[in-house]
N, C-alpha and C. Protein backbone atom coordinates (compact mmCIF):
# COMPACT_ATOMS: atom_id res chain seq x y z
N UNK A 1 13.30 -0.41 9.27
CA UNK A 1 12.14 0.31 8.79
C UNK A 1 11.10 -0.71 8.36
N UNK A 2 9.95 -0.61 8.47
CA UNK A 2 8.64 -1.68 8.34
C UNK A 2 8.05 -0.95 7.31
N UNK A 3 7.96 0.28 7.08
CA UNK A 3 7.42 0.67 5.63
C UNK A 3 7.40 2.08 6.02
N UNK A 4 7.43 2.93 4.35
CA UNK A 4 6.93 4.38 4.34
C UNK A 4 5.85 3.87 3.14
N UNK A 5 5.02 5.39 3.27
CA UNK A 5 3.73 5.66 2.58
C UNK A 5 3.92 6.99 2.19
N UNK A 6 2.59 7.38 2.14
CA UNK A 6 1.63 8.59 1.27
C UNK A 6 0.23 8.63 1.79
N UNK A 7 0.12 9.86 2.78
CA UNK A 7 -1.14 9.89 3.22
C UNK A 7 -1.41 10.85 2.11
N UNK A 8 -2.55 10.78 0.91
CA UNK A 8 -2.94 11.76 0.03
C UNK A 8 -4.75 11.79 0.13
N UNK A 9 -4.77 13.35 0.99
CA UNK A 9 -6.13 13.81 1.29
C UNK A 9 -6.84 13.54 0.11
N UNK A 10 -8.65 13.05 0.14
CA UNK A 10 -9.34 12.92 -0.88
C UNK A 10 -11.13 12.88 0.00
N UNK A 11 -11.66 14.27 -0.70
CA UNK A 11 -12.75 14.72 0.27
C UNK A 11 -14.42 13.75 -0.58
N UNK A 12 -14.02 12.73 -1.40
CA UNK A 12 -15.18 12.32 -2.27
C UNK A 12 -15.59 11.41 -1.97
N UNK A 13 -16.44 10.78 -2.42
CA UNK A 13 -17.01 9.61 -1.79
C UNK A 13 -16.64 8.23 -2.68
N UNK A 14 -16.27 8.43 -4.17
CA UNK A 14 -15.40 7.27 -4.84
C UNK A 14 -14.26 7.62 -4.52
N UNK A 15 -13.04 6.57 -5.32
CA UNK A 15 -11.52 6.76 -5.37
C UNK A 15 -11.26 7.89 -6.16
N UNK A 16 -10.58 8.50 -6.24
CA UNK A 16 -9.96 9.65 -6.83
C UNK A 16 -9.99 9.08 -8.29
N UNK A 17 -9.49 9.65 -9.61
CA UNK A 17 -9.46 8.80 -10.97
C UNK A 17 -8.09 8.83 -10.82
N UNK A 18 -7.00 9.65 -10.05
CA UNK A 18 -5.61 9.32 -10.44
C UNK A 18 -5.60 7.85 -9.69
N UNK A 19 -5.70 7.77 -8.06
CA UNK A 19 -5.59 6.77 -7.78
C UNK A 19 -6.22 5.38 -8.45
N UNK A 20 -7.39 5.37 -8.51
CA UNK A 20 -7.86 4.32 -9.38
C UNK A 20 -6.77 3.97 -10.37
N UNK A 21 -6.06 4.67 -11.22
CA UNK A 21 -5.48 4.67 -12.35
C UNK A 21 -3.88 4.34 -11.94
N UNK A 22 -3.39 4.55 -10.35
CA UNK A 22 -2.32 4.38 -10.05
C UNK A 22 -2.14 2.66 -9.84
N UNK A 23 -3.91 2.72 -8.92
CA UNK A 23 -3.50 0.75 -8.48
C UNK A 23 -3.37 0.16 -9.20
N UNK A 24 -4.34 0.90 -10.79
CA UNK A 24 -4.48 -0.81 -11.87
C UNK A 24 -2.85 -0.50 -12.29
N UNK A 25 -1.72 0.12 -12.15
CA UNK A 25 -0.82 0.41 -12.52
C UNK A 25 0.47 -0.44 -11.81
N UNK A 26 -0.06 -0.44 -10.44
CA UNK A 26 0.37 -1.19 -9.41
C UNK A 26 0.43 -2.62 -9.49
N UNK A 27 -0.93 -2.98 -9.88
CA UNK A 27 -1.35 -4.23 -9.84
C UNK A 27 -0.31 -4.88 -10.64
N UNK A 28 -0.03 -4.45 -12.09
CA UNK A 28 0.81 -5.47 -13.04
C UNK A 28 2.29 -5.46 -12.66
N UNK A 29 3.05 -4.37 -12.12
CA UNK A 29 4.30 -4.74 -11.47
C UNK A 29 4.70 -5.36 -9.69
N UNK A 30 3.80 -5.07 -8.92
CA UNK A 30 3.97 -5.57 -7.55
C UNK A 30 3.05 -6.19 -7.53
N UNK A 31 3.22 -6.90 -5.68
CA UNK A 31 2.02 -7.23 -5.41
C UNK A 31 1.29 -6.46 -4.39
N UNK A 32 0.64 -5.74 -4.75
CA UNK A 32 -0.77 -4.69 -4.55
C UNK A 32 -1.92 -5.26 -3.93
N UNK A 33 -2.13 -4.80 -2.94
CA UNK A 33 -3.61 -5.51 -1.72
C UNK A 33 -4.09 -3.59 -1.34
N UNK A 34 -5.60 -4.21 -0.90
CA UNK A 34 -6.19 -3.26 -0.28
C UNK A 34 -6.57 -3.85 1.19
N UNK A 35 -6.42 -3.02 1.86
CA UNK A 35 -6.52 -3.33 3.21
C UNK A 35 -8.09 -4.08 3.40
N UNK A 36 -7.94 -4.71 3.97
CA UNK A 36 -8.86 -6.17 4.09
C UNK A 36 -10.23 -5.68 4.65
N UNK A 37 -10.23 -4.50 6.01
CA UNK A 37 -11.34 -3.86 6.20
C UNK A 37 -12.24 -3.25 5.62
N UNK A 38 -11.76 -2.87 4.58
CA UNK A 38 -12.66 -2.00 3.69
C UNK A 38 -11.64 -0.64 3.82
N UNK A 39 -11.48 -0.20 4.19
CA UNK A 39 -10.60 0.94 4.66
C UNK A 39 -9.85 1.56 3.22
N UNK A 40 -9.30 2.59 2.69
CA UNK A 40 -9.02 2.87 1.30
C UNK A 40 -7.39 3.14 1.44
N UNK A 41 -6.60 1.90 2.09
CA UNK A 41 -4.99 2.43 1.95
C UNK A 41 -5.34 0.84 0.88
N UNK A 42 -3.81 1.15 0.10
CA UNK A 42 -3.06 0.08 -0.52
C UNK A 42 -1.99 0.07 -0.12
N UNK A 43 -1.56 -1.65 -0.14
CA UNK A 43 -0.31 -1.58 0.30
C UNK A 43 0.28 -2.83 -0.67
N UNK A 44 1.97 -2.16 -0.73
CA UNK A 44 3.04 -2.40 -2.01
C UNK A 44 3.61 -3.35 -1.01
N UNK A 45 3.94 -4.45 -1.43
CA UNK A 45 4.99 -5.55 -0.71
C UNK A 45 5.72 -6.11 -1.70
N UNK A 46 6.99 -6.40 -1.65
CA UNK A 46 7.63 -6.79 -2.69
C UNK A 46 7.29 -8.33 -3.16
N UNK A 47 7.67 -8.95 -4.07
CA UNK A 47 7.52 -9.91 -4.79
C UNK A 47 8.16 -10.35 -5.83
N UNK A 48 8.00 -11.83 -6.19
CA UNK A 48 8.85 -12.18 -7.30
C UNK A 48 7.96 -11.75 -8.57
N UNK A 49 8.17 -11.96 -9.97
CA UNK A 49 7.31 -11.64 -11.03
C UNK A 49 6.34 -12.75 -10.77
N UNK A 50 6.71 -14.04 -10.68
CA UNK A 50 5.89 -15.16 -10.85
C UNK A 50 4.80 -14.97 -10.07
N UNK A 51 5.01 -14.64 -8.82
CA UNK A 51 3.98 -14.11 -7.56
C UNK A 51 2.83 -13.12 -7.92
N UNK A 52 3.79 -11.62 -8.61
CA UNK A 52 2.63 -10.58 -9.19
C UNK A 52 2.04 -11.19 -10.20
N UNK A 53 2.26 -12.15 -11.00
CA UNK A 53 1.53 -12.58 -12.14
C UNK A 53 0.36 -13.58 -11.69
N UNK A 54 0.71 -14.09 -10.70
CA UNK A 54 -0.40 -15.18 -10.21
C UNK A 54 -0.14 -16.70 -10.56
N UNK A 55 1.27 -16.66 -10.90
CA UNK A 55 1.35 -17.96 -11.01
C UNK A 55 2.26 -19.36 -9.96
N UNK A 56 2.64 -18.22 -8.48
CA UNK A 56 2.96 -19.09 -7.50
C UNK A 56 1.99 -18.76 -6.83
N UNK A 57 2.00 -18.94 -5.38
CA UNK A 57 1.23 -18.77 -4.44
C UNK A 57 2.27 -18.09 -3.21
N UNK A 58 1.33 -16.98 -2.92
CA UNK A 58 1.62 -15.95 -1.55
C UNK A 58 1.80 -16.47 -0.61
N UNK A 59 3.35 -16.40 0.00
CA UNK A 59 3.58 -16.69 1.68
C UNK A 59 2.97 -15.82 2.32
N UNK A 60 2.37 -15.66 2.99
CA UNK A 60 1.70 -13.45 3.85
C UNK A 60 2.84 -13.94 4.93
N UNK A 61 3.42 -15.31 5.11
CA UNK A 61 4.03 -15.21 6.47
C UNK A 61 5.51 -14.99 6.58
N UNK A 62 6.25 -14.87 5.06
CA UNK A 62 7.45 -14.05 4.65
C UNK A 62 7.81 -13.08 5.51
N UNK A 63 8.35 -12.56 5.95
CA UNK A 63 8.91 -10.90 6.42
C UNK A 63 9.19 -10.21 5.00
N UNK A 64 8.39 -9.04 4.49
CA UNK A 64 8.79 -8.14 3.33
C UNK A 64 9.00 -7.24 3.73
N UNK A 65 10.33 -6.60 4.01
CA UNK A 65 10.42 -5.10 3.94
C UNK A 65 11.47 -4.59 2.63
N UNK A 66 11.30 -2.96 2.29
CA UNK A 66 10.20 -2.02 3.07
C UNK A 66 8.90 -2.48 2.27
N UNK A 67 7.72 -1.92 2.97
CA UNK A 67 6.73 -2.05 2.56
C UNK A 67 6.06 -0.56 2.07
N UNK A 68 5.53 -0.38 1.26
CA UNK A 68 4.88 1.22 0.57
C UNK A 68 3.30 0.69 1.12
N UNK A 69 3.09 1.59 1.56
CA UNK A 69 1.31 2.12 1.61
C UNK A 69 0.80 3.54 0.67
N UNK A 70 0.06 3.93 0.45
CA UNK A 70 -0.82 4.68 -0.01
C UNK A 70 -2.17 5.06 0.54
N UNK A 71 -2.08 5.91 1.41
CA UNK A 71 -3.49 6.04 2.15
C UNK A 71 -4.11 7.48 1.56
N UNK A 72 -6.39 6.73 1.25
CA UNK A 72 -6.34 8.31 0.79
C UNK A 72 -7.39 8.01 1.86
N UNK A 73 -7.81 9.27 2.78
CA UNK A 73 -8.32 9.76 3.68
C UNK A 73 -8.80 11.40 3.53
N UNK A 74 -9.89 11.38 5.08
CA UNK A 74 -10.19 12.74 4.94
C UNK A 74 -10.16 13.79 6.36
N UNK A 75 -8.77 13.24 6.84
CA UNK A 75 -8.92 13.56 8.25
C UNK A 75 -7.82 14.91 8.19
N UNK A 76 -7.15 15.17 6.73
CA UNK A 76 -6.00 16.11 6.82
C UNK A 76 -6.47 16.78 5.22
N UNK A 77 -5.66 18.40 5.66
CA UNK A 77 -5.90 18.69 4.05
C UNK A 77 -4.68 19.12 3.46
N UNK A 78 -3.69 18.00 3.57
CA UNK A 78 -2.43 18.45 3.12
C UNK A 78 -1.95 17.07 2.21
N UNK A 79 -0.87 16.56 1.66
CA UNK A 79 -0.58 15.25 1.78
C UNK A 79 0.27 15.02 2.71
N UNK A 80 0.91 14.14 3.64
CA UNK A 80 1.66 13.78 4.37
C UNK A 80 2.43 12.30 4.11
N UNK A 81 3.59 12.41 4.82
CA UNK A 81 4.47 11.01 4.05
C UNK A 81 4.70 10.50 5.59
N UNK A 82 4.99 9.04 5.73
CA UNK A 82 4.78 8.78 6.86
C UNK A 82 5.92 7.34 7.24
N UNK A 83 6.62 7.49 8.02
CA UNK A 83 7.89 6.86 8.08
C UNK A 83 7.47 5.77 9.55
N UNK A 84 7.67 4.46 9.14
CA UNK A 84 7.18 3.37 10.39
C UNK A 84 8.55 2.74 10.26
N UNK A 85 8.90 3.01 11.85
CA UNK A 85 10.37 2.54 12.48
C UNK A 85 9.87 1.37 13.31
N UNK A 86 10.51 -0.04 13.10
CA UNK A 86 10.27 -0.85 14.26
C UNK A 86 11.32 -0.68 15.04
N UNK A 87 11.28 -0.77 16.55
CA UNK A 87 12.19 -0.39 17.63
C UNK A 87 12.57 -1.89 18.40
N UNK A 88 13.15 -2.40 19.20
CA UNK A 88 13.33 -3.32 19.95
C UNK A 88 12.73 -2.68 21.58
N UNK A 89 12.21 -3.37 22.55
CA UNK A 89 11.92 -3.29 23.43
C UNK A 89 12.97 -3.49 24.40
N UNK A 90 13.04 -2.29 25.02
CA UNK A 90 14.55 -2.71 26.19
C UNK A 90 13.68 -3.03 27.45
């Protein structure tokens, strides 16, 4: 498995106040990124404490699984949970 998420619909033009209130929540126990495009998922990758605290420095070239996302979007009006299987190529 490469990661599950949380697609959670949001029709506004800021972040929601729960979410806002979930990342800064995020931020002090994992290590917490927003997708680099601008785009409004976060994504959870595991880590040591020293790492979430800022006092080693980030491999990105580690393999972390699983990985959590959080996507808020406005393409659905439900929430949806979303399961990413990597497969091998026969």
């Amino acid at each position: 498995m490469d990661h599950v998420g949380f697609n959670l619909p949001w029709f506004g033009r800021a972040v929601h106040p729960a979410i806002a209130d979930l990342r800064n929540r995020l931020k002090q126990v994992c290590l917490h990124h927003l997708f680099l495009t601008g785009e409004p998922w976060d994504f959870i990758i595991p880590g040591e404490l020293a790492k979430i605290r800022k006092l080693d420095a980030i491999d990105y070239n580690q393999i972390r699984r699983p990985k959590f996302e959080i996507v808020s979007f406005d393409r659905a009006s439900t929430p949806l949970v979303q399961i990413d299987l990597s497969m091998p190529l026969l």
